[in-house]
C-alpha atoms as a PDB file:
ATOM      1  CA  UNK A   1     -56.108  21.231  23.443  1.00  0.00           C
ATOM      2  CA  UNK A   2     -56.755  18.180  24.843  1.00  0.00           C
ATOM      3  CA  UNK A   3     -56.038  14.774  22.389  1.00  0.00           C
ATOM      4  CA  UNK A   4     -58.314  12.391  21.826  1.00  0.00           C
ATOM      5  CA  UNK A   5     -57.042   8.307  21.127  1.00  0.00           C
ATOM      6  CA  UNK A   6     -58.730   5.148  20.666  1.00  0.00           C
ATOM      7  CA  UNK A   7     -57.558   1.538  19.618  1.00  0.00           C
ATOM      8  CA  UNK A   8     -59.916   0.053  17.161  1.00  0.00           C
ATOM      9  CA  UNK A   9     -60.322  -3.982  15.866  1.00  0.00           C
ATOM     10  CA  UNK A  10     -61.321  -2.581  12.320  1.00  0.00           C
ATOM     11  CA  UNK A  11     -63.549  -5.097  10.489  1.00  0.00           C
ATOM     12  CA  UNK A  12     -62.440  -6.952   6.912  1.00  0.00           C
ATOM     13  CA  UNK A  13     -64.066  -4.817   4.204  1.00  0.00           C
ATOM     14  CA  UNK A  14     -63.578  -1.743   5.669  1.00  0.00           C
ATOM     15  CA  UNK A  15     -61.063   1.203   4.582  1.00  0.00           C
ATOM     16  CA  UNK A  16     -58.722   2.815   7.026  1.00  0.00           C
ATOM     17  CA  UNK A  17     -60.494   6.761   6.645  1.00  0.00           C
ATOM     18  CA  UNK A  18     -63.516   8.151   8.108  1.00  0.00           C
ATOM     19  CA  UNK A  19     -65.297   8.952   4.585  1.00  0.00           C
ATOM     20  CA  UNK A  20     -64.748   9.920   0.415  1.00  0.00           C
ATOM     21  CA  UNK A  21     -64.586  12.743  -1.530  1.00  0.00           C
ATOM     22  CA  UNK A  22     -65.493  10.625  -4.245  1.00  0.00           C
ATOM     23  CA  UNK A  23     -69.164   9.533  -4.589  1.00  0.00           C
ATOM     24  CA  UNK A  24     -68.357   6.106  -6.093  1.00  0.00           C
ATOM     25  CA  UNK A  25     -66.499   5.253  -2.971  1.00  0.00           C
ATOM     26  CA  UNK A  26     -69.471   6.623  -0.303  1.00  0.00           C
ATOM     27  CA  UNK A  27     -71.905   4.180  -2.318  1.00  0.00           C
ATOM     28  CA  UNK A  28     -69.893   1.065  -2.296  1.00  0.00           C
ATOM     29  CA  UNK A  29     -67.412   1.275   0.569  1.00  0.00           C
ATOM     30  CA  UNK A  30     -67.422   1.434   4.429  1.00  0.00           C
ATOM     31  CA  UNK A  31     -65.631   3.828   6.776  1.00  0.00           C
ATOM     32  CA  UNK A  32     -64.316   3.702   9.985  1.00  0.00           C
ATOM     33  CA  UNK A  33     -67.106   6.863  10.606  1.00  0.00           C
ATOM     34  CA  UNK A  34     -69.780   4.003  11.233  1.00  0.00           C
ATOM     35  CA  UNK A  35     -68.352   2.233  13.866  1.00  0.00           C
ATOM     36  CA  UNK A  36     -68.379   4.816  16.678  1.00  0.00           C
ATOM     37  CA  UNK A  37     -69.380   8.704  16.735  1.00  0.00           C
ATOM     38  CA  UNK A  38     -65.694   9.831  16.833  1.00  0.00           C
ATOM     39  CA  UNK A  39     -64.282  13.338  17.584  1.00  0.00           C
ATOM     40  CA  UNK A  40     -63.717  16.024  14.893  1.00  0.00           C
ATOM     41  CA  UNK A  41     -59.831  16.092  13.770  1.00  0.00           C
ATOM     42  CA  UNK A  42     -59.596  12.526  14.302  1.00  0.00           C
ATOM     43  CA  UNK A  43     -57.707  10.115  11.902  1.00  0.00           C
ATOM     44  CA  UNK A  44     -55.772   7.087  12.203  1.00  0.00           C
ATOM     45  CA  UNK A  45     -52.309   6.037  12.585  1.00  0.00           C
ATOM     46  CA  UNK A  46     -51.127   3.779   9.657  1.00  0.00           C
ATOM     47  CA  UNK A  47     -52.996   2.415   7.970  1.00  0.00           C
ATOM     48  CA  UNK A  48     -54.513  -1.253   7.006  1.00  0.00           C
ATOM     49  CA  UNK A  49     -55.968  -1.665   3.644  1.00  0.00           C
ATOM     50  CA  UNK A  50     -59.491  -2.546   2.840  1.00  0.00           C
ATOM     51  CA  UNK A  51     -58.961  -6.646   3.035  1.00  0.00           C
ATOM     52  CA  UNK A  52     -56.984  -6.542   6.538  1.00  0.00           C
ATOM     53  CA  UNK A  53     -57.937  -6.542   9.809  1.00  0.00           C
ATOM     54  CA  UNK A  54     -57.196  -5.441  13.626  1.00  0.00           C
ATOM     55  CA  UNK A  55     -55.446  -3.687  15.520  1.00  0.00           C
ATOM     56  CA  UNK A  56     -55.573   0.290  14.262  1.00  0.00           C
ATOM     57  CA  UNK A  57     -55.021   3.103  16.717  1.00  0.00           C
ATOM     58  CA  UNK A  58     -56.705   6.784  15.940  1.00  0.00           C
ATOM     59  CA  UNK A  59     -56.048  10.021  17.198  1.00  0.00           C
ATOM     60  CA  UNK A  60     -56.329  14.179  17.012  1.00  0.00           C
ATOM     61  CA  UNK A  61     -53.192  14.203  17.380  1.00  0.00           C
ATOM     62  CA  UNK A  62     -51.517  14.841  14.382  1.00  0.00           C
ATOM     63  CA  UNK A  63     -47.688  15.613  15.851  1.00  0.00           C
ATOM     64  CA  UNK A  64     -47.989  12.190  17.690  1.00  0.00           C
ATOM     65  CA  UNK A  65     -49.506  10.436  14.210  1.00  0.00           C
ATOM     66  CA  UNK A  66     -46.503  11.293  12.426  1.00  0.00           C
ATOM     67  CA  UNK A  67     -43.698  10.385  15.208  1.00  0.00           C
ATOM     68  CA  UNK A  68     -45.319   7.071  15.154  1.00  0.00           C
ATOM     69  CA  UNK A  69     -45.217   6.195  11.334  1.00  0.00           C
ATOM     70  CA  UNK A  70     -41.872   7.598  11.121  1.00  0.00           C
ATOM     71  CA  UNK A  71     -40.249   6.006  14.201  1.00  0.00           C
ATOM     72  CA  UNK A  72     -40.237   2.256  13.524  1.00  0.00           C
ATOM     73  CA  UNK A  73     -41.993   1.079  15.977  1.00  0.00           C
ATOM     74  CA  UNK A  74     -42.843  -3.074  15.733  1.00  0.00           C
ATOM     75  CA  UNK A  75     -45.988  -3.913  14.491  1.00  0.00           C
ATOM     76  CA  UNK A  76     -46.830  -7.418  14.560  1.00  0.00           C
ATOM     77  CA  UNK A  77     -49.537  -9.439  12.012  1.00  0.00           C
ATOM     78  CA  UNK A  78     -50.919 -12.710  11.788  1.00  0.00           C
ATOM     79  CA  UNK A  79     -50.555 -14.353   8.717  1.00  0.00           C
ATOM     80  CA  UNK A  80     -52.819 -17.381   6.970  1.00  0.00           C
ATOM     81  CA  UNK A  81     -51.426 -18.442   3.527  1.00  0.00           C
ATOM     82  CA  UNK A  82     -52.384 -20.143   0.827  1.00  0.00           C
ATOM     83  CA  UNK A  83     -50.245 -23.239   0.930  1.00  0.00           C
ATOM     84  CA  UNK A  84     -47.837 -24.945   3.388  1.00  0.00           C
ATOM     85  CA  UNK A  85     -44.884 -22.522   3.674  1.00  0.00           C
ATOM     86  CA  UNK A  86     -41.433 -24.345   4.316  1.00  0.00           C
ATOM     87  CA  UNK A  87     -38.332 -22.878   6.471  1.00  0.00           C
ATOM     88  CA  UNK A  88     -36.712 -21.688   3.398  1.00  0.00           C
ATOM     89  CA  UNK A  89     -39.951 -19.190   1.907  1.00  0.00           C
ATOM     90  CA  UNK A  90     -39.838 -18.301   6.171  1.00  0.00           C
ATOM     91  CA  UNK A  91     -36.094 -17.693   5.540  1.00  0.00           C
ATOM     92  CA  UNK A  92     -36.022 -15.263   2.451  1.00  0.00           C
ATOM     93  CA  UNK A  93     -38.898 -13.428   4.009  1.00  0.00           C
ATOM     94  CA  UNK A  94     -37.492 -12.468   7.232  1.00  0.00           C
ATOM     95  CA  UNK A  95     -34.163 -11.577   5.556  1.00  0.00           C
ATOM     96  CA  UNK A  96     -36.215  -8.910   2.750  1.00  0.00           C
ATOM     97  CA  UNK A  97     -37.549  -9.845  -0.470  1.00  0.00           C
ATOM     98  CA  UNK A  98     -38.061  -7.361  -3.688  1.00  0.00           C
ATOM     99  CA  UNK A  99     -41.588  -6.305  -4.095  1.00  0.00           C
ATOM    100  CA  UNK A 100     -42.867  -3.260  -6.179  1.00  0.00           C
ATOM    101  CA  UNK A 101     -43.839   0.208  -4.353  1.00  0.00           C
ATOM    102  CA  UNK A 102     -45.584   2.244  -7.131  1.00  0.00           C
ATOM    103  CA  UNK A 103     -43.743   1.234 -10.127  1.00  0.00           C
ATOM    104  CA  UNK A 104     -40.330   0.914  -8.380  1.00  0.00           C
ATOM    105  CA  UNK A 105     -38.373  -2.332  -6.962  1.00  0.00           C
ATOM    106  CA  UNK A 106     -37.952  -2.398  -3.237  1.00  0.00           C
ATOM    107  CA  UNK A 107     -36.250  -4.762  -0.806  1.00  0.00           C
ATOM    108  CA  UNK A 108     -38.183  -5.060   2.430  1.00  0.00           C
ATOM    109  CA  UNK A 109     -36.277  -4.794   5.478  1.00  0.00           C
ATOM    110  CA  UNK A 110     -35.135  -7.667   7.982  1.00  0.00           C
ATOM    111  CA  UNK A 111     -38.099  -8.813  10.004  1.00  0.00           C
ATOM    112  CA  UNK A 112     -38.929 -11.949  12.655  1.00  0.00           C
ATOM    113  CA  UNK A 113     -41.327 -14.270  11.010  1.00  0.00           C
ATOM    114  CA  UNK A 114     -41.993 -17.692  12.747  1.00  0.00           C
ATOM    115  CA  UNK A 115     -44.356 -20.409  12.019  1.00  0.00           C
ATOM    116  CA  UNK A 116     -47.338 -20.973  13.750  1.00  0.00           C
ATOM    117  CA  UNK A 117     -47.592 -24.621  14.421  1.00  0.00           C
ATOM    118  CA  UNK A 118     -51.545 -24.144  15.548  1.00  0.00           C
ATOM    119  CA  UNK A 119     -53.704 -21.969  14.143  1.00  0.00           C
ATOM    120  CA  UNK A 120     -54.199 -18.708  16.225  1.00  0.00           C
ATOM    121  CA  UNK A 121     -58.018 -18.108  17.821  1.00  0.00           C
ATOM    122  CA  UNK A 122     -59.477 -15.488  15.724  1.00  0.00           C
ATOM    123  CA  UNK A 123     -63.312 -14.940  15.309  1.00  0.00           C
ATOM    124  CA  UNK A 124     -64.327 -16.330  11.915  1.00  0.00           C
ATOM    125  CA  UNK A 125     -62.805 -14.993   8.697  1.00  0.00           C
ATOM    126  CA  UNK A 126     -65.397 -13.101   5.799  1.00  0.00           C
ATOM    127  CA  UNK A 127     -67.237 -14.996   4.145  1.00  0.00           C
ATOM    128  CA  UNK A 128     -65.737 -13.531   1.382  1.00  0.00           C
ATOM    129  CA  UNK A 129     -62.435 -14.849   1.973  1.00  0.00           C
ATOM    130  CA  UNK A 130     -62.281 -18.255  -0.300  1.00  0.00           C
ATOM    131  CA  UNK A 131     -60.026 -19.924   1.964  1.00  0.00           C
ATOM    132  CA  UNK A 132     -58.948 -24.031   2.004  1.00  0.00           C
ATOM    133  CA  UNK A 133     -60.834 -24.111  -1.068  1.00  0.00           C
ATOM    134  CA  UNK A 134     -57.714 -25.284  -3.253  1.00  0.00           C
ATOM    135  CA  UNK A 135     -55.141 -26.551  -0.867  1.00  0.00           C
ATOM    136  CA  UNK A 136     -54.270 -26.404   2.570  1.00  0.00           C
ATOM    137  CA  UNK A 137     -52.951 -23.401   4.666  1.00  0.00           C
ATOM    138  CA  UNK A 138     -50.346 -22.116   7.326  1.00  0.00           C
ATOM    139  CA  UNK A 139     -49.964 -19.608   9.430  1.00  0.00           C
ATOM    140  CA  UNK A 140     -47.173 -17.251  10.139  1.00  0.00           C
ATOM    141  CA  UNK A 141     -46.444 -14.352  12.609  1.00  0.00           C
ATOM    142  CA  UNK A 142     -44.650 -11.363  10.927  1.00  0.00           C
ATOM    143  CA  UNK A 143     -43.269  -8.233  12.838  1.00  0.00           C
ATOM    144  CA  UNK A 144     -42.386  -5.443  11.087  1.00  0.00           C
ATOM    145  CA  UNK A 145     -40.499  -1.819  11.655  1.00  0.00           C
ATOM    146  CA  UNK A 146     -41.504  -0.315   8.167  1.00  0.00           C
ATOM    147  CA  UNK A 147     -44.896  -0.257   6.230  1.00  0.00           C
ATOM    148  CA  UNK A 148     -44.886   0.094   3.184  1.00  0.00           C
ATOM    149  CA  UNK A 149     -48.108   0.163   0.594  1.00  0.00           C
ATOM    150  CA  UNK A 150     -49.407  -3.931   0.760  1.00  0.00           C
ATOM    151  CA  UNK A 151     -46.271  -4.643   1.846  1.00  0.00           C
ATOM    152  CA  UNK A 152     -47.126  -8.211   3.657  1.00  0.00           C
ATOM    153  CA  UNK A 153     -49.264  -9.244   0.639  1.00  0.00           C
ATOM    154  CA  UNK A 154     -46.470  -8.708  -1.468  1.00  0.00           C
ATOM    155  CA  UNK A 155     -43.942  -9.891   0.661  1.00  0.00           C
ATOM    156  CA  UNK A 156     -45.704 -13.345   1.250  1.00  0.00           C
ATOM    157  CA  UNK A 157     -46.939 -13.341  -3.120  1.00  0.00           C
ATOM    158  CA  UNK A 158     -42.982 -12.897  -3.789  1.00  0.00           C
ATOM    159  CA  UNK A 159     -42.135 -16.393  -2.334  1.00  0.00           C
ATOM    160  CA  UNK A 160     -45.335 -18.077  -4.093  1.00  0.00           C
ATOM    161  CA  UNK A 161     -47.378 -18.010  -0.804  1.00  0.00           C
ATOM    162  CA  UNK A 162     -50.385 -15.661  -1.694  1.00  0.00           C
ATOM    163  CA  UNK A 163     -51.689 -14.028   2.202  1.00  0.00           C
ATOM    164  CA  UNK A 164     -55.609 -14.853   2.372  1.00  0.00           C
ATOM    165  CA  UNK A 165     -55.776 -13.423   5.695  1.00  0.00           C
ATOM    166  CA  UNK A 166     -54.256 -10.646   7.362  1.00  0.00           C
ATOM    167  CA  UNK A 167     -54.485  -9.542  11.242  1.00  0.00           C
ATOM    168  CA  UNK A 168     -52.868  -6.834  12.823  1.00  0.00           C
ATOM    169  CA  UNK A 169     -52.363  -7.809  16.886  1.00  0.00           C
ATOM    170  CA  UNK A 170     -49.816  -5.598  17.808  1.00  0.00           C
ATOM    171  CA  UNK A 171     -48.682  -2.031  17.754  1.00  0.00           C
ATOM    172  CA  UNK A 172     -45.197  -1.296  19.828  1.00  0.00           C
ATOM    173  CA  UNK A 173     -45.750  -2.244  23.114  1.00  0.00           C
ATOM    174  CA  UNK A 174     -50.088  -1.943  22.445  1.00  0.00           C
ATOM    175  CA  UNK A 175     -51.662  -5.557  22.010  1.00  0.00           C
ATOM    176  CA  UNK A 176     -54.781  -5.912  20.907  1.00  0.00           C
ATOM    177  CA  UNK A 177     -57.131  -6.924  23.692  1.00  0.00           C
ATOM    178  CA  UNK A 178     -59.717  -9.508  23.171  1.00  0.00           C
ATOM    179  CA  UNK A 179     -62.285  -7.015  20.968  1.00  0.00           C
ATOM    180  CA  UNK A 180     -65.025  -7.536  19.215  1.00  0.00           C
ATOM    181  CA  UNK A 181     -64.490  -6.952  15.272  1.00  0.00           C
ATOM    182  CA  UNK A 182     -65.463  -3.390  14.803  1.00  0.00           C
ATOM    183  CA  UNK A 183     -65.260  -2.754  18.889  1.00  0.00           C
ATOM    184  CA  UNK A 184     -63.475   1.108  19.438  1.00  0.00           C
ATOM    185  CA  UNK A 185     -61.679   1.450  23.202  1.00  0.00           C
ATOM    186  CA  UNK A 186     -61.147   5.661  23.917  1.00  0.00           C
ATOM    187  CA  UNK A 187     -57.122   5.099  25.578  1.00  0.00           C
ATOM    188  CA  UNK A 188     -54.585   7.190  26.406  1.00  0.00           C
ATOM    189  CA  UNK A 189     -51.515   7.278  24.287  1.00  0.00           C
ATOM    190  CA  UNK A 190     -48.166   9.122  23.893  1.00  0.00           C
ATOM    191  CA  UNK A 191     -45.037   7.343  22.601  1.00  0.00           C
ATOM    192  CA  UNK A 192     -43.734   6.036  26.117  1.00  0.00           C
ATOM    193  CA  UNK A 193     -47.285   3.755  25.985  1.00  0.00           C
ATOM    194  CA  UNK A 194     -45.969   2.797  22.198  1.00  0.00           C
END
């Protein structure tokens, strides 16, 4: 059988599945199903939760789904925060902080996080997103090799620098190409392209 892939910039408000068994959800949420007319089987790789955006790679390929996830393979986000972050919050991030994962304490992993001294070109944030309403903000760039449930949000929270804005731009050696929010690109993938 032959695979089908895609990369896809997935829009803010949006959850990382194709539909709901639960009718609450169908009513009030959105799915990746309405942004292109996808093949059966298909289902993506990772995940980003409702409030995040970018780069999200699908596939039929279920064998290839779970090498992926399980391999540590970089993925790299841009960050805004609420607040001016100083070397030191940088400092305890990139070296793993203790968040909670269901109920249990966790240290994150070492990860490269740098400051963004200019703001990165992104299209416009939600209009949902309340941001510089309070107090100034700063960006970051974090790369990861784990993924855990929110794991940014509460990696950023856990030095007092609450994420307002998250954006997925890189996946392995996959960057996301300048897309349109809610643009899908068919591609070819196996884990020498990762």
């Amino acid at each position: 059988m032959k695979h089908c892939h895609f990369i896809v910039n997935k829009p803010f408000g949006m959850l990382s599945q194709m539909t709901s068994g639960e009718d609450r959800q169908l009513r009030r949420k959105r799915f990746l199903s309405e942004l292109y007319d996808f093949p059966e089987g298909i289902m993506p790789i990772g995940r980003l939760d409702e409030k995040s955006e970018g780069l999200l790679l699908m596939t039929t390929d279920g064998k290839l789904s779970d090498t992926i996830n399980s391999s540590g393979i970089e993925k790299e986000y841009l960050v805004q925060l609420d607040g001016l972050i100083s070397s030191q919050e940088l400092k305890k991030i990139s070296e793993g902080v203790s968040i909670g994962i269901f109920g249990d304490k966790y240290i994150t992993k070492p990860c490269f996080v740098r400051f963004l001294k200019i703001a990165p070109t992104l299209p416009d944030a939600h209009s949902s997103l309340r941001i510089g309403r309070h107090r100034p903000t700063s960006w970051i760039s974090i790369t990861l090799k784990e993924g855990k449930f929110r794991q940014i949000r509460k990696m950023t929270a856990a030095v007092g620098f609450p994420t307002l804005r998250l954006v997925r731009i890189r996946i392995g050696k996959i960057n996301m190409p300048t897309m349109i929010t809610g643009e899908v690109i068919p591609t070819t993938l196996n884990l020498e392209s990762i």
